[in-house]
Protein backbone atom coordinates (compact mmCIF):
# COMPACT_ATOMS: atom_id res chain seq x y z
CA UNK A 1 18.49 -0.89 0.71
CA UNK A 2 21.23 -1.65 -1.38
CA UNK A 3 21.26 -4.10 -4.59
CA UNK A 4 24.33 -5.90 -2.61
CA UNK A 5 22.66 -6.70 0.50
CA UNK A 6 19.69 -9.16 -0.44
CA UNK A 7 17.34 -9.86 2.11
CA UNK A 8 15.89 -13.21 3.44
CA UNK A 9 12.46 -14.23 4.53
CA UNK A 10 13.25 -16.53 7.74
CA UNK A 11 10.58 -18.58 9.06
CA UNK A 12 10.05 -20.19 12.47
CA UNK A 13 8.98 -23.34 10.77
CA UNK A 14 8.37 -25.11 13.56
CA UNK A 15 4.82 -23.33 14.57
CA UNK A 16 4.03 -22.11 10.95
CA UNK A 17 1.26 -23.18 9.56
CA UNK A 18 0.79 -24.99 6.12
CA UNK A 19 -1.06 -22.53 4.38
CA UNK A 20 1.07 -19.66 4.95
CA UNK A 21 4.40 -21.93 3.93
CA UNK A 22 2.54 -21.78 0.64
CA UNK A 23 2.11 -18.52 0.35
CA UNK A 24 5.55 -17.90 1.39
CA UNK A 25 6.89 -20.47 -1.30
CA UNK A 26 4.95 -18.70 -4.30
CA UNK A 27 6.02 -15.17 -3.05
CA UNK A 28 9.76 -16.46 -3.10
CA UNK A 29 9.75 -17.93 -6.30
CA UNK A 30 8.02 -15.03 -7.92
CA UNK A 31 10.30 -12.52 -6.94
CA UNK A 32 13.60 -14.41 -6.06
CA UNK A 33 14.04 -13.47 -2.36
CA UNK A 34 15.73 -16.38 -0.27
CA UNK A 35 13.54 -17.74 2.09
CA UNK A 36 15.01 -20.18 4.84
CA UNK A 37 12.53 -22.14 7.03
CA UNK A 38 13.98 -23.02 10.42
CA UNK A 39 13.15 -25.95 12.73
CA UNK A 40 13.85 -29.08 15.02
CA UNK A 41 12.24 -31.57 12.59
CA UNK A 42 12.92 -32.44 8.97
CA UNK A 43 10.83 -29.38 6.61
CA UNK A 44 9.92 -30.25 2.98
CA UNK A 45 10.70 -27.21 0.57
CA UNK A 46 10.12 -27.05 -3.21
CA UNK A 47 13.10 -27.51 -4.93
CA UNK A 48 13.98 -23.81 -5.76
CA UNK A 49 17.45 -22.43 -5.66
CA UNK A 50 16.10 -19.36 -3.35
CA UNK A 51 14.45 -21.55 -0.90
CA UNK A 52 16.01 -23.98 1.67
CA UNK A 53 15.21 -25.23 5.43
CA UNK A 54 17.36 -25.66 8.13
CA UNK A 55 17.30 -28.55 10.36
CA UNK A 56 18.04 -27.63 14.10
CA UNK A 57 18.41 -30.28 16.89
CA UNK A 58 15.43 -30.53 19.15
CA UNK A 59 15.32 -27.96 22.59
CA UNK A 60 13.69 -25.23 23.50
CA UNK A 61 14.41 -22.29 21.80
CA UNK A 62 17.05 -23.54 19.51
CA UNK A 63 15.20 -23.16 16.56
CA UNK A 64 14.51 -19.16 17.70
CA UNK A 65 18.66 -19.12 18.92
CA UNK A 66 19.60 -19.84 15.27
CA UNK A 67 17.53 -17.43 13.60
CA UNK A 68 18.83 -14.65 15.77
CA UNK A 69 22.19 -15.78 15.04
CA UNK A 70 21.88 -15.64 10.87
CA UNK A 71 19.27 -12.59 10.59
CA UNK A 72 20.25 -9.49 8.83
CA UNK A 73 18.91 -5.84 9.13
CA UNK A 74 15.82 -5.29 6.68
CA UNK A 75 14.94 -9.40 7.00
CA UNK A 76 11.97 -10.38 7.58
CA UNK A 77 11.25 -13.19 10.29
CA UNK A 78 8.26 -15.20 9.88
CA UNK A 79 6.61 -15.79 13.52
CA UNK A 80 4.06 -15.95 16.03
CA UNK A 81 6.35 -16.02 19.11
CA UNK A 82 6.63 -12.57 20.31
CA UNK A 83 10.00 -13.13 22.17
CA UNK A 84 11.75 -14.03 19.03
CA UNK A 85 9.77 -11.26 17.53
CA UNK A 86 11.67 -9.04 19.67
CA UNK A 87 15.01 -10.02 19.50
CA UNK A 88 15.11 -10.01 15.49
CA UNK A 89 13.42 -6.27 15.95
CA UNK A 90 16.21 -5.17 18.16
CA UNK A 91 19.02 -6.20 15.17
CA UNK A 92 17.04 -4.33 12.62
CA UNK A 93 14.66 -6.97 11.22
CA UNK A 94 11.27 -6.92 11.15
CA UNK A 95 8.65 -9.35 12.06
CA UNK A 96 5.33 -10.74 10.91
CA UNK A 97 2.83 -13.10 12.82
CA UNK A 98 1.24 -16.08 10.64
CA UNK A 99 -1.92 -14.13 10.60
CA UNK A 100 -0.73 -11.24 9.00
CA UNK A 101 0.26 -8.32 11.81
CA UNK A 102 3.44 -6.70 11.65
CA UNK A 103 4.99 -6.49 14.83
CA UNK A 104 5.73 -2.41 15.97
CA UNK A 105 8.74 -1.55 17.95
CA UNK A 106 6.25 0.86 19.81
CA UNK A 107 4.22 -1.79 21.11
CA UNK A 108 6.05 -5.42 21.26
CA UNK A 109 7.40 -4.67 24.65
CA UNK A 110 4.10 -4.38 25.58
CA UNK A 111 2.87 -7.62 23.79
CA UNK A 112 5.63 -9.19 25.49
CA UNK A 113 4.24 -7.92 29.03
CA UNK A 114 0.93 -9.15 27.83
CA UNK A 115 2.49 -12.46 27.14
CA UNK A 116 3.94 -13.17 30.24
CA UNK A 117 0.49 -12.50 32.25
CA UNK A 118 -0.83 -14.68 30.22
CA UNK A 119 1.65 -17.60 30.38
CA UNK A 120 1.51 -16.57 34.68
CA UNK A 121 -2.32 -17.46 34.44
CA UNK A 122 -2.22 -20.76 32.58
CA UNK A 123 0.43 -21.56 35.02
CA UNK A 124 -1.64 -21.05 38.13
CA UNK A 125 -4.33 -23.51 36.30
CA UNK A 126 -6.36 -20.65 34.61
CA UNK A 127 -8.06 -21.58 31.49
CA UNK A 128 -7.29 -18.96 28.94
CA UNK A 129 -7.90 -20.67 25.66
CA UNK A 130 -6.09 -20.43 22.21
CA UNK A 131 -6.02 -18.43 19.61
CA UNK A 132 -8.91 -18.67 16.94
CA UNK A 133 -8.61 -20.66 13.95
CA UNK A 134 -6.93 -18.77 11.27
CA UNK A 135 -9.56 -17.42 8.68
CA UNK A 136 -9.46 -16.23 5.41
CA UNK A 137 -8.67 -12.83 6.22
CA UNK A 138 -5.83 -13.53 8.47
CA UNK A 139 -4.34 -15.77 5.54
CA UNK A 140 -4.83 -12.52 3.12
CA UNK A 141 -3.90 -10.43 5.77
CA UNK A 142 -1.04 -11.99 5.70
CA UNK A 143 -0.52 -12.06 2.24
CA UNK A 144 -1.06 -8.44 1.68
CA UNK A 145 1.83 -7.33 4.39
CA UNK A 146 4.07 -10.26 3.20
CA UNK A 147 3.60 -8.10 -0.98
CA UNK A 148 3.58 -5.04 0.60
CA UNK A 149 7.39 -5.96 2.61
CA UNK A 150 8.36 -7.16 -0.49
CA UNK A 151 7.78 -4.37 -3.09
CA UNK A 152 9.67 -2.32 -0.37
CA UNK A 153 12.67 -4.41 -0.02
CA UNK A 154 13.08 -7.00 -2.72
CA UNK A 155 15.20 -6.05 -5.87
């Protein structure tokens, strides 16, 4: 990468959870990357020249649509939907879930197949559960691929 093409952190804001919208916040102030958080309701941000939210109207998707729309190659998207996930992968971005795993090109397709069976089931009254709470080691999980995307790409 190039010293004239910065790269922004974008966050689906919408689903993120508090503690990792901290970590994000001290990673972008420490090293100057812009980081935009994205969604339908009002986001508060530290006031930092590098880090902003956007406000989207409410609707499904739109929050996803208008990340897609601004994200550059070599970006990094902050999400746990694997759809968006996808779609940012396929313009050159990559993608990290809340809990710290980067999303492969090898093997979202098949995440998003997994997805899909899943949302069939709940829909046909299955009881499939959540996800687990978010532990320690997801949140430094996280942390460690959010430093280790960021001594690769940052200036």
């Amino acid at each position: 990468m190039t010293d004239s093409q910065p790269i922004t952190i974008w966050v689906d804001a919408d689903a993120c959870p508090n503690l990792i919208r901290e970590i994000l916040f001290k990673a972008a102030r420490r090293t100057g990357v812009a980081l935009t958080l994205v969604a339908n309701q009002y986001v508060q941000t530290p006031r930092d020249k590098n880090i902003n939210a956007i406000q989207v109207p409410q609707g499904f998707d739109v929050a996803d649509n208008e990340i897609v729309k601004r994200v550059s190659a070599n970006d990094l998207v902050i999400t746990g939907d694997i759809p968006l996930a996808a779609e940012v992968m396929e313009k050159g971005a990559q993608a990290l879930n809340p809990r710290g795993e980067m999303y492969q090109s090898d093997t979202i397709r098949q995440k998003l197949n997994m997805r899909d069976f899943m949302e069939s089931m709940r829909s046909s009254g299955v009881q499939t559960g959540g996800p687990p709470p978010m532990n320690a080691g997801d949140r430094q999980n996280f942390a460690n691929h959010l430093d280790r995307y960021l001594a690769k790409w940052a200036k």
